[in-house]
N, C-alpha and C. Protein backbone atom coordinates (compact mmCIF):
# COMPACT_ATOMS: atom_id res chain seq x y z
N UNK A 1 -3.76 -56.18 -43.37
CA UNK A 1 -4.10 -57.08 -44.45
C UNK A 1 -3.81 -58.51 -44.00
N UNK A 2 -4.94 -59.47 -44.13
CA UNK A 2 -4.59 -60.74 -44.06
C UNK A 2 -3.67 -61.59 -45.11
N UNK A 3 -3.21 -62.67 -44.49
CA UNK A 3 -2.02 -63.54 -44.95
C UNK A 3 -2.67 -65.03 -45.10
N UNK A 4 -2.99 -65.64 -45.75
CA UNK A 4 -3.49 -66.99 -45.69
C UNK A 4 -2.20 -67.84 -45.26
N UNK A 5 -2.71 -68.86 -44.02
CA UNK A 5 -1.65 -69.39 -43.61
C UNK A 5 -1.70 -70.92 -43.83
N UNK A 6 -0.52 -71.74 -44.56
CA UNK A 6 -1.03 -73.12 -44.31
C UNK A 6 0.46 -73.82 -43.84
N UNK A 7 -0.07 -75.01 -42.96
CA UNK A 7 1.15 -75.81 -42.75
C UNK A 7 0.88 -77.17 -42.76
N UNK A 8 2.21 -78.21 -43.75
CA UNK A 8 2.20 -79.24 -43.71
C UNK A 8 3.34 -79.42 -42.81
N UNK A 9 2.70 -80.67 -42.56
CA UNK A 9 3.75 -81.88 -42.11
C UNK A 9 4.43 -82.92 -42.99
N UNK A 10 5.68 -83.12 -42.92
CA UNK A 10 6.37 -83.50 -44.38
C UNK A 10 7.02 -84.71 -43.70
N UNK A 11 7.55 -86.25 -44.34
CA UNK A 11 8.43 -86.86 -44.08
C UNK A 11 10.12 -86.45 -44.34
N UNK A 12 10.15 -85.85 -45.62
CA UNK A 12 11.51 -85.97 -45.99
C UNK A 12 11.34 -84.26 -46.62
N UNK A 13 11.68 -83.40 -45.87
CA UNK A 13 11.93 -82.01 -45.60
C UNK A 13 13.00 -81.31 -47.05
N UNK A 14 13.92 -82.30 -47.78
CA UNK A 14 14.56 -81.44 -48.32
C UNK A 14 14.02 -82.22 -49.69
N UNK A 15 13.25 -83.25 -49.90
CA UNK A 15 12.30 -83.25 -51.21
C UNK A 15 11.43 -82.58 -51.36
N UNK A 16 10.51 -82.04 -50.41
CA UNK A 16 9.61 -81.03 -50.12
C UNK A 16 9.94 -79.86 -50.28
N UNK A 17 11.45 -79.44 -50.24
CA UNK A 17 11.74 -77.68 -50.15
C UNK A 17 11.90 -77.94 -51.84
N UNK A 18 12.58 -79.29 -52.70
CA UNK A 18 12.59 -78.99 -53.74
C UNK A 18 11.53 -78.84 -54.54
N UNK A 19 10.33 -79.88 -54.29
CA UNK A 19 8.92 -79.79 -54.99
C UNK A 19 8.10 -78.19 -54.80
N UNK A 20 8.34 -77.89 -53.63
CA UNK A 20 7.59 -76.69 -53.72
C UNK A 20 8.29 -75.45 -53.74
N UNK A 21 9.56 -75.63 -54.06
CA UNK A 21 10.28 -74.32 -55.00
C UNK A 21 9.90 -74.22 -56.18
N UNK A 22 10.12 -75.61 -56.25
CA UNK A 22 9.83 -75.80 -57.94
C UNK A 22 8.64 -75.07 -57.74
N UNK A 23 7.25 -75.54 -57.69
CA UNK A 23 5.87 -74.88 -57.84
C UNK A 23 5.63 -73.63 -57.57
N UNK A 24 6.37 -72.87 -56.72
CA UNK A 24 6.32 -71.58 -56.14
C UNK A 24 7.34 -70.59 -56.84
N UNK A 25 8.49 -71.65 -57.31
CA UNK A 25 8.81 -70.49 -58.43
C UNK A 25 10.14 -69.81 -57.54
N UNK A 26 10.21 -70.04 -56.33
CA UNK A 26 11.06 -69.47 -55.72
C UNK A 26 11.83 -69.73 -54.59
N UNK A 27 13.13 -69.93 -53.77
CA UNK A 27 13.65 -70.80 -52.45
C UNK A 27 12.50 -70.16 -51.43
N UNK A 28 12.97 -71.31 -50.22
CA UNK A 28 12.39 -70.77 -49.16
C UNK A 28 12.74 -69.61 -48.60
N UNK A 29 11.48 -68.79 -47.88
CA UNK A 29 11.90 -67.46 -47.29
C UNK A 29 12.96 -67.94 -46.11
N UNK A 30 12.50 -68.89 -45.53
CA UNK A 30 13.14 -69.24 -43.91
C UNK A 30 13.62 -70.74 -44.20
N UNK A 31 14.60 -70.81 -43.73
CA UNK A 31 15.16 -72.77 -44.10
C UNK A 31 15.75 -72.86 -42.65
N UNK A 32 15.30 -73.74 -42.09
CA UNK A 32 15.92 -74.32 -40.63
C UNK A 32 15.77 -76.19 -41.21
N UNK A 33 16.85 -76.91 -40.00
CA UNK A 33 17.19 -78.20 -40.58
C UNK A 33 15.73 -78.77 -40.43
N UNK A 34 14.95 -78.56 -39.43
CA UNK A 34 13.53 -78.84 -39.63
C UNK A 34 12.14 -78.13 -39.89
N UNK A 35 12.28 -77.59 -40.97
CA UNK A 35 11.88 -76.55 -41.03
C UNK A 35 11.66 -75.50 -42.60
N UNK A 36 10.64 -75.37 -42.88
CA UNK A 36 11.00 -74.37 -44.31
C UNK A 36 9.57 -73.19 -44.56
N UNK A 37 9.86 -72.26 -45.08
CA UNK A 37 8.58 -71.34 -44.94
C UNK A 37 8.80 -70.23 -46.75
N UNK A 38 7.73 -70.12 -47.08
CA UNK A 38 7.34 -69.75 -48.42
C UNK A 38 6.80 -68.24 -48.17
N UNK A 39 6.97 -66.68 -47.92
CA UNK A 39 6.12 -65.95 -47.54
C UNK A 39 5.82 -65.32 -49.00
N UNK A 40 4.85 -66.16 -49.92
CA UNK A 40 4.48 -64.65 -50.61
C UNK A 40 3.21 -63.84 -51.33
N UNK A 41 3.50 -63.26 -52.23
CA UNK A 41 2.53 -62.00 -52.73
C UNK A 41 1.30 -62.29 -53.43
N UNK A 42 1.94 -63.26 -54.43
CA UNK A 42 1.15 -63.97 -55.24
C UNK A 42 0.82 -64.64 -55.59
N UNK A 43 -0.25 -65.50 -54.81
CA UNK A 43 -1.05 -65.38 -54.15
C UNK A 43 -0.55 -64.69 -52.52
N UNK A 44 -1.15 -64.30 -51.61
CA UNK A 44 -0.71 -64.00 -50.37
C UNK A 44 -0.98 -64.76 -49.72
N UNK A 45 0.32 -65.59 -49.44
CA UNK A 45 0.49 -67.14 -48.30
C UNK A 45 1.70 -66.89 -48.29
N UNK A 46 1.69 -68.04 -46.86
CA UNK A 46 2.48 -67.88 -45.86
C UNK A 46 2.61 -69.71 -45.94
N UNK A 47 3.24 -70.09 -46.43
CA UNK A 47 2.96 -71.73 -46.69
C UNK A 47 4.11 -72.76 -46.16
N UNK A 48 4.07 -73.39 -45.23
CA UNK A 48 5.46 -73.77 -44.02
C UNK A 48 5.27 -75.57 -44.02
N UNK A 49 6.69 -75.99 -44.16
CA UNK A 49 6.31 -77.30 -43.94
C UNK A 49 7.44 -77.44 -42.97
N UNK A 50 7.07 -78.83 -41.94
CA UNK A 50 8.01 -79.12 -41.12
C UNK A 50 7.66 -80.38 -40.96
N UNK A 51 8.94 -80.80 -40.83
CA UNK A 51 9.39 -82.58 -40.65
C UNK A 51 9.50 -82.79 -38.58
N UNK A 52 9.24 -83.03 -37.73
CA UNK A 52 9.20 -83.18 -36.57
C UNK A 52 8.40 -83.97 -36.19
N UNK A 53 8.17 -85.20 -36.83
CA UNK A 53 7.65 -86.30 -36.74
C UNK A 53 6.00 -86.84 -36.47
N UNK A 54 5.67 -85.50 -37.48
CA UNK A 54 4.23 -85.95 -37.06
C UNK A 54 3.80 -86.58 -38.89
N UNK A 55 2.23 -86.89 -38.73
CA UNK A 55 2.06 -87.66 -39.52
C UNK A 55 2.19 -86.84 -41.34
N UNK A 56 2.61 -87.09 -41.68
CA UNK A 56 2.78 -86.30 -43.03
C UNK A 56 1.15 -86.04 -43.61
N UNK A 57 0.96 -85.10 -44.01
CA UNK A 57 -0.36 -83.89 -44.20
C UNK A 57 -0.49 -82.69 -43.87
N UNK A 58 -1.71 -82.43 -44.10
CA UNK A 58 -1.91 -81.27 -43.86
C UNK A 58 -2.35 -80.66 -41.83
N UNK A 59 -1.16 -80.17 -41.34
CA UNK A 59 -0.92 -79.76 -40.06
C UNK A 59 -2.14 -79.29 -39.78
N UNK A 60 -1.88 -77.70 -40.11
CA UNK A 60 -2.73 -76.30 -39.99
C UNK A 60 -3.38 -75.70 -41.08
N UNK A 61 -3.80 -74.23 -40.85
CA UNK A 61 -4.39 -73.48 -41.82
C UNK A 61 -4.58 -71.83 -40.91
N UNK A 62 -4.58 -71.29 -41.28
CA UNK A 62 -4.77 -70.01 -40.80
C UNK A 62 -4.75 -68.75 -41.22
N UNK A 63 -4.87 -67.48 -40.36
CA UNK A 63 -4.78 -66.32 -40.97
C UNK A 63 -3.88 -65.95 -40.34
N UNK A 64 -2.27 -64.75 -40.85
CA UNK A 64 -1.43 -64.09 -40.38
C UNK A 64 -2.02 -62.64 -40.63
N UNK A 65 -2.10 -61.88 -39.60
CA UNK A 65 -2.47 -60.55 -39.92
C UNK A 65 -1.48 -59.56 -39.74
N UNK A 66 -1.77 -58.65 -40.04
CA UNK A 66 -0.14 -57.41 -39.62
C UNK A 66 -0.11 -56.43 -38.42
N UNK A 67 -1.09 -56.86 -37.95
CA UNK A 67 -1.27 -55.72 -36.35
C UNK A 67 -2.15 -56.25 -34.99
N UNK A 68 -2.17 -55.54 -34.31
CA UNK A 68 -2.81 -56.00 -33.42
C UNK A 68 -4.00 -56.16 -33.04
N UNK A 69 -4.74 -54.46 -33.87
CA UNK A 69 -6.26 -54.60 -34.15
C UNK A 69 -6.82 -55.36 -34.68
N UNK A 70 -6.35 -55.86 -36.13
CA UNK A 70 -6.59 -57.02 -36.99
C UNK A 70 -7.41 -58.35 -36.20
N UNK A 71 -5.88 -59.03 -35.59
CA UNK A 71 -6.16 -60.10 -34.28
C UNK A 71 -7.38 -59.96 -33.64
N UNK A 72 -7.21 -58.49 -32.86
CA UNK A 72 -8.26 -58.26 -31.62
C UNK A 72 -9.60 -58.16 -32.48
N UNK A 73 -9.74 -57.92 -33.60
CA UNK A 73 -11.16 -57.94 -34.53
C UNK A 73 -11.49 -59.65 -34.69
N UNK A 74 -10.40 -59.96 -35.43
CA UNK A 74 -10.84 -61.72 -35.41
C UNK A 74 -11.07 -62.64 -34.40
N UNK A 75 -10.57 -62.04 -33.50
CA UNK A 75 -10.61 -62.87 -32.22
C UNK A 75 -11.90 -62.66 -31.62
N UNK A 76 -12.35 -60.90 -32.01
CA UNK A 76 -14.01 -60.69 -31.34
C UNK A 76 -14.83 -61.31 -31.83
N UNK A 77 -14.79 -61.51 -33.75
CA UNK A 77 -15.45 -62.25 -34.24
C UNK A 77 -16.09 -64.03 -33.81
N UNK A 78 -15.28 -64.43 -33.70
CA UNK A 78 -15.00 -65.61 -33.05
C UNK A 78 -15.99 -66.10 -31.68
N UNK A 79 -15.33 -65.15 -30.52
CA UNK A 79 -16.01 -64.59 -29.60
C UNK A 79 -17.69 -64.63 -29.50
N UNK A 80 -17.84 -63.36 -30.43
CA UNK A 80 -19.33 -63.47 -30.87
C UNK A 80 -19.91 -64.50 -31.14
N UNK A 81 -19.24 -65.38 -31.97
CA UNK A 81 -20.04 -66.60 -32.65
C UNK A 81 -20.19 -67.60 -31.55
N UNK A 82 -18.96 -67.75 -30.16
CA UNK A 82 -19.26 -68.41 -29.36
C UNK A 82 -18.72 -69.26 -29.65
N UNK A 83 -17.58 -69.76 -30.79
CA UNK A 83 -16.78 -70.99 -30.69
C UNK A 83 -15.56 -70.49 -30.04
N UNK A 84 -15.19 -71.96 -29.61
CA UNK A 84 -14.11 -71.89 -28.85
C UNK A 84 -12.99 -71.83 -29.01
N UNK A 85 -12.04 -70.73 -28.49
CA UNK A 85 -10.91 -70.85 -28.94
C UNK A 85 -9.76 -70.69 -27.40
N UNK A 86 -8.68 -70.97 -28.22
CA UNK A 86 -7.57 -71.08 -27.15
C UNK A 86 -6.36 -69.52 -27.27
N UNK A 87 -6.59 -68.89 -26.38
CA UNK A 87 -5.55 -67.82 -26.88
C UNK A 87 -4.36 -68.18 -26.03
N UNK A 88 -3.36 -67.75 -26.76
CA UNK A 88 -1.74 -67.84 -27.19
C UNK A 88 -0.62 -66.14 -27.19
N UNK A 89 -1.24 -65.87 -26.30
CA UNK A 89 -0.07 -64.02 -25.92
C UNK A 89 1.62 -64.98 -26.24
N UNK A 90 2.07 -63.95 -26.65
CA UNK A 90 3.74 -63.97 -26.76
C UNK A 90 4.48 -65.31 -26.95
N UNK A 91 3.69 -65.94 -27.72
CA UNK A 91 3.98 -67.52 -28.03
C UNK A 91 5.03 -68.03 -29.14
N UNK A 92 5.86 -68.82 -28.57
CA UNK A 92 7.42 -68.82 -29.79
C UNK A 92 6.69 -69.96 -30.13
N UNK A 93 6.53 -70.14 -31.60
CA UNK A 93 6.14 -71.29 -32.46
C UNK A 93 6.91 -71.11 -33.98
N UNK A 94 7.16 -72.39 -34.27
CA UNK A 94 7.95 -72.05 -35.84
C UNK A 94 8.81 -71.09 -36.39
N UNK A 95 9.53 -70.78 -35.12
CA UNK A 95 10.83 -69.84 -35.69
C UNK A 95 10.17 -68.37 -35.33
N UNK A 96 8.98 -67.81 -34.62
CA UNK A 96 8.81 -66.77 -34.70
C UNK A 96 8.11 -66.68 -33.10
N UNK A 97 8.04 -65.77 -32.69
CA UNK A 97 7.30 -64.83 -31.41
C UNK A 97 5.79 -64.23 -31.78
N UNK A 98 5.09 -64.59 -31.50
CA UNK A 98 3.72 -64.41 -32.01
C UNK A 98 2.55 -64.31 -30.44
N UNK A 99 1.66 -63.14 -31.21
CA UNK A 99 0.33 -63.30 -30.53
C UNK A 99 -0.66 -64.28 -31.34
N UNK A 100 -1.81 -64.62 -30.63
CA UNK A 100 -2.49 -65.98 -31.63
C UNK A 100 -3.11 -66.75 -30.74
N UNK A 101 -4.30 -67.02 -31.71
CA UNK A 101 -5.54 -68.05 -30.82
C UNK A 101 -6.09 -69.12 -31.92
N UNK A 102 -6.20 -70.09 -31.16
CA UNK A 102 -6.66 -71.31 -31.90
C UNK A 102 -8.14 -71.93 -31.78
N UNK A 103 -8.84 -72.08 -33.34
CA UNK A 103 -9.51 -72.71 -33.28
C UNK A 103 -9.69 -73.92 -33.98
N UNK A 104 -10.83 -74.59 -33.78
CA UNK A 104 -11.07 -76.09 -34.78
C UNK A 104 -12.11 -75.68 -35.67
N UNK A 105 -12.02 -76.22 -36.83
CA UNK A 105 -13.59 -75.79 -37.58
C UNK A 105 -14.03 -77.21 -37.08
N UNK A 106 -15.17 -76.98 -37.95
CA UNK A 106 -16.41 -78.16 -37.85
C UNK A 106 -15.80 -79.78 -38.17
N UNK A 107 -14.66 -79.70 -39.26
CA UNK A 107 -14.13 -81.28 -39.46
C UNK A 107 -13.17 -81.25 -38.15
N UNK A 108 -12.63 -80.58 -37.21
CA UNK A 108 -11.46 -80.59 -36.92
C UNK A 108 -10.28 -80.26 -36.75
N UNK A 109 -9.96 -79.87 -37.85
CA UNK A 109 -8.96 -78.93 -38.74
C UNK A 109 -8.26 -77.43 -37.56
N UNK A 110 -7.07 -77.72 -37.12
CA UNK A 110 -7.12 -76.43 -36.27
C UNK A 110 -6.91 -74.90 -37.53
N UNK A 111 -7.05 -74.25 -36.97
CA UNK A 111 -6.87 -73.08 -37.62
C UNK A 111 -6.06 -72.07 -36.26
N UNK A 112 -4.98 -71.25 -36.90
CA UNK A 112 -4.37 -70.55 -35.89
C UNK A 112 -4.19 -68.85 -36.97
N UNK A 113 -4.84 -68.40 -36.01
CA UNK A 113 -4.93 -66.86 -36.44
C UNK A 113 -4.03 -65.90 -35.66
N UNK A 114 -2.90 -64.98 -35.93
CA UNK A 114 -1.62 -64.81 -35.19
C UNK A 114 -1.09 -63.48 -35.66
N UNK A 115 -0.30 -62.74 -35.50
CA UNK A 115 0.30 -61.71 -35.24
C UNK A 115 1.85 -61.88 -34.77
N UNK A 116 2.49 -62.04 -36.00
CA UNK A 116 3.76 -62.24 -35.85
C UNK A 116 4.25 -60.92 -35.15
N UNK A 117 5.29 -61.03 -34.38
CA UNK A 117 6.33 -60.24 -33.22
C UNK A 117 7.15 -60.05 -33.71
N UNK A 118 7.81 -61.06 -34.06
CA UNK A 118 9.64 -61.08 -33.75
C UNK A 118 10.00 -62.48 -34.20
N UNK A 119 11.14 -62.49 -34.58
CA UNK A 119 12.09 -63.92 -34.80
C UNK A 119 12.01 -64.48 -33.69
N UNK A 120 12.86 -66.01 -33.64
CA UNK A 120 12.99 -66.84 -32.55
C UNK A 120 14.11 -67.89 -33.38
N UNK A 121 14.68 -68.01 -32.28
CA UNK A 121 15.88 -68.99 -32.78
C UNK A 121 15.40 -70.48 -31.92
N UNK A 122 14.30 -70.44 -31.71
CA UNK A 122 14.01 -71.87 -31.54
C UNK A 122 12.44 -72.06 -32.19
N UNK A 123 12.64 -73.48 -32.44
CA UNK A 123 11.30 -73.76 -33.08
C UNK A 123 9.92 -73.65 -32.35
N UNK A 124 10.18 -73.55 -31.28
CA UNK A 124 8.74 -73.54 -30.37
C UNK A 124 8.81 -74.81 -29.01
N UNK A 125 7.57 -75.20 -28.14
CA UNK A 125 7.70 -75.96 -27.66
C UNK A 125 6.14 -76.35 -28.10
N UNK A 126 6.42 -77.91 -28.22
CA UNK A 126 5.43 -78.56 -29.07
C UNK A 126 4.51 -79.10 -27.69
N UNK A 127 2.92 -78.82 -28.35
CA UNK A 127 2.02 -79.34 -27.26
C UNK A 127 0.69 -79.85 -28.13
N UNK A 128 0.14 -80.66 -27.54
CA UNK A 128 -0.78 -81.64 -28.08
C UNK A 128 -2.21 -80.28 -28.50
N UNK A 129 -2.65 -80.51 -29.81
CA UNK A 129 -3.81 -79.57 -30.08
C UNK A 129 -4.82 -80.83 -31.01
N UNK A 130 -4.74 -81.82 -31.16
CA UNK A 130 -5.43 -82.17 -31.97
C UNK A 130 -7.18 -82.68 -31.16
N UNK A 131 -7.67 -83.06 -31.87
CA UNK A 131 -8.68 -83.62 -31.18
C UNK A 131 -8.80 -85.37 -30.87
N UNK A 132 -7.99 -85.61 -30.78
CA UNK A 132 -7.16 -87.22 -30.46
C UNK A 132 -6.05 -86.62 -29.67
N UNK A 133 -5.77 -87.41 -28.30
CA UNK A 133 -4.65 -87.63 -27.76
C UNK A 133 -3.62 -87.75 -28.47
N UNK A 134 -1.97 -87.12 -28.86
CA UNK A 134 -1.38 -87.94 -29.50
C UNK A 134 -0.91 -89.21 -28.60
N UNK A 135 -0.18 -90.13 -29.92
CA UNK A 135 0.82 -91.86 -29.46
C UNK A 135 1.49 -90.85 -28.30
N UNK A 136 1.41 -92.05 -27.73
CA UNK A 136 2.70 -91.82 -26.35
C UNK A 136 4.30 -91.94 -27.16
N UNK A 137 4.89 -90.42 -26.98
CA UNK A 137 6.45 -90.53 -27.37
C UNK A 137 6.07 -90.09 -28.39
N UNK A 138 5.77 -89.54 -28.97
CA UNK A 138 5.19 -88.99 -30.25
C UNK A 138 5.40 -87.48 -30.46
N UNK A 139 5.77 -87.12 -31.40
CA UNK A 139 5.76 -85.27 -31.32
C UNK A 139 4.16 -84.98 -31.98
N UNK A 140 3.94 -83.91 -30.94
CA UNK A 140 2.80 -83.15 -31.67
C UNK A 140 2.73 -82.14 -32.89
N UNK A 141 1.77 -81.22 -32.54
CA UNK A 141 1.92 -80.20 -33.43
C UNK A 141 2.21 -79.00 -33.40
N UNK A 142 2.53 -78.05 -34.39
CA UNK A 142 2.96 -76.50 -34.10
C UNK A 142 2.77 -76.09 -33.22
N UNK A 143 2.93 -76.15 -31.64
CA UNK A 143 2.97 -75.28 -30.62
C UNK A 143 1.38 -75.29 -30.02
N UNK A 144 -0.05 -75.78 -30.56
CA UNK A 144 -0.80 -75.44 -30.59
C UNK A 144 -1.43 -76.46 -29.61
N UNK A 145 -2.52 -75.41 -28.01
CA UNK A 145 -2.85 -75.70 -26.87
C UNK A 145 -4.24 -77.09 -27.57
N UNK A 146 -4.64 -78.05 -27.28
CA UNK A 146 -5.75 -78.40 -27.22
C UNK A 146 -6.89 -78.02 -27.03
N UNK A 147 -7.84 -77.13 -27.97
CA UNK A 147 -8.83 -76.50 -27.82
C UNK A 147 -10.19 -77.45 -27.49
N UNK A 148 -11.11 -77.00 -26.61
CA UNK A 148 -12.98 -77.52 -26.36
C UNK A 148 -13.10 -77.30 -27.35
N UNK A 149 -13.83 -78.45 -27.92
CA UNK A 149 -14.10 -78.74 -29.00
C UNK A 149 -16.27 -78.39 -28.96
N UNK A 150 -16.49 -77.36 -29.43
CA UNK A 150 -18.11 -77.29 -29.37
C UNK A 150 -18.91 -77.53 -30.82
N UNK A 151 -20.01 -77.07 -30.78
CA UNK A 151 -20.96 -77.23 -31.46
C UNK A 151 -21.08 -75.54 -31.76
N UNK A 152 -21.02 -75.13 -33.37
CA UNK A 152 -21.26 -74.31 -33.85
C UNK A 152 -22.67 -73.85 -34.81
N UNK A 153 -23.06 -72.68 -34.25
CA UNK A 153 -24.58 -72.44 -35.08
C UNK A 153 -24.48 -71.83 -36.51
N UNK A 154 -23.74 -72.29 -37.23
CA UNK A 154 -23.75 -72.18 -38.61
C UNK A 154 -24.66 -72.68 -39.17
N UNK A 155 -25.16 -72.51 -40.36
CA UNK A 155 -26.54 -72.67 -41.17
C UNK A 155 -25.69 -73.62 -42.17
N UNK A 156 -26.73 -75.04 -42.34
CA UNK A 156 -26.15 -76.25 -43.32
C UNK A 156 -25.63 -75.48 -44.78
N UNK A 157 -24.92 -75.87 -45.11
CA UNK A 157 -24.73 -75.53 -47.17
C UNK A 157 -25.57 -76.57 -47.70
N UNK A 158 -26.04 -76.81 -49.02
CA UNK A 158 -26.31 -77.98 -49.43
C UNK A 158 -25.08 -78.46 -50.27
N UNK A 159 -24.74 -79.84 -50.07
CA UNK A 159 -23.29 -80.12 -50.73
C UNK A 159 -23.65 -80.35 -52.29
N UNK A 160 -22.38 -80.01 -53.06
CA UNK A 160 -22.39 -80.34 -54.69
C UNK A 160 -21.21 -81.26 -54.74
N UNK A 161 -21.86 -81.51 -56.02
CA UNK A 161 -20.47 -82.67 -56.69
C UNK A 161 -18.99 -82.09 -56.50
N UNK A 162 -19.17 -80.74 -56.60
CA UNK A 162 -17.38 -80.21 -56.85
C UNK A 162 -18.03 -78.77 -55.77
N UNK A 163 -16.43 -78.31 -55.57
CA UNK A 163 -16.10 -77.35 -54.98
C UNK A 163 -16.15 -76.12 -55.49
C-alpha cells in the first residue's frame, strides 16, 4: 500500500512541530533537533519537516511504499514512460535506510519514491538535487542525487480556474 509523502523545509523547527500538531491532531512520530516526521492513517501521509538550512517551502513530495515489489513496479512504470530518474539502493536519508529513486515532474518538483529499511541515527548526507546549482556553502536537500532533467510525452490538460 502506498504512503503519500511530503517534505517541507522550515525556518524555525519547533514553531512548526507546534502548528502542525496542532493541525494533525497529534505529536510527532520521529523528533530529532533537526528534524520532525508525522506518519499517519488518516489521511495516509508521511509528512516531515526539516530545518537544515534550506529555503523554507515545500522540499519534496513522494510515494513510501511497503515492499520491494511495490518500488520495483513504480520504478518500471517510470522506466516505461522514459523519464528520468536517479536510483538510490540502501540510501540513509532523514533518519531512515531506504531503497528509492528520484524524479522531477514537469514544474520541477523532485518527487522521491522509496522503501523504507531500517532506522538510522544519522540524518543522511546531503547532495545537490535541484534543478539550479545550489549557493556556494549552502545546504542542499534530502539526500537527493541531481536528476537529467527531460522532456515528457504526456498529453496537455486544458487548465481551469480552480483545482
Amino acid at each position: 500500500m502506498k504512503r503519500f509523502h511530503v517534505h517541507v523545509a522550515v525556518d524555525d523547527l519547533e514553531t512548526n512541530v507546534r502548528f502542525y500538531s496542532t493541525v494533525f491532531g497529534m505529536p510527532p512520530t520521529v523528533r530529532k533537533p533537526d528534524y520532525a516526521k508525522w506518519m499517519m492513517e488518516d489521511p495516509r501521509i508521511n509528512f516531515a519537516i526539516s530545518n537544515r538550512g534550506l529555503k523554507p517551502g515545500l522540499d519534496h513530495l513522494g510515494l513510501q511504499v511497503d515492499s520491494d515489489e511495490e518500488l520495483k513496479a513504480l520504478r518500471e512504470q517510470v522506466a516505461e514512460a522514459e523519464i528520468a530518474a536517479v536510483d538510490q539502493p540502501q540510501a540513509t536519508c532523514c533518519y531512515v535506510k531506504s531503497d528509492k529513486y528520484w524524479i522531477n515532474d514537469p514544474q520541477g518538483i523532485a518527487w522521491e519514491t522509496y522503501h523504507t529499511l531500517a532506522e538510522a541515527e544519522l540524518y543522511g548526507q546531503d547532495t545537490a538535487r535541484s534543478t539550479t546549482e545550489p549557493e556556494q556553502g549552502k545546504a542542499t536537500s534530502c539526500c537527493a542525487p541531481k536528476p537529467e532533467i527531460v522532456a515528457v510525452g504526456i498529453p496537455s490538460i486544458k487548465k481551469s480556474a480552480c483545482c
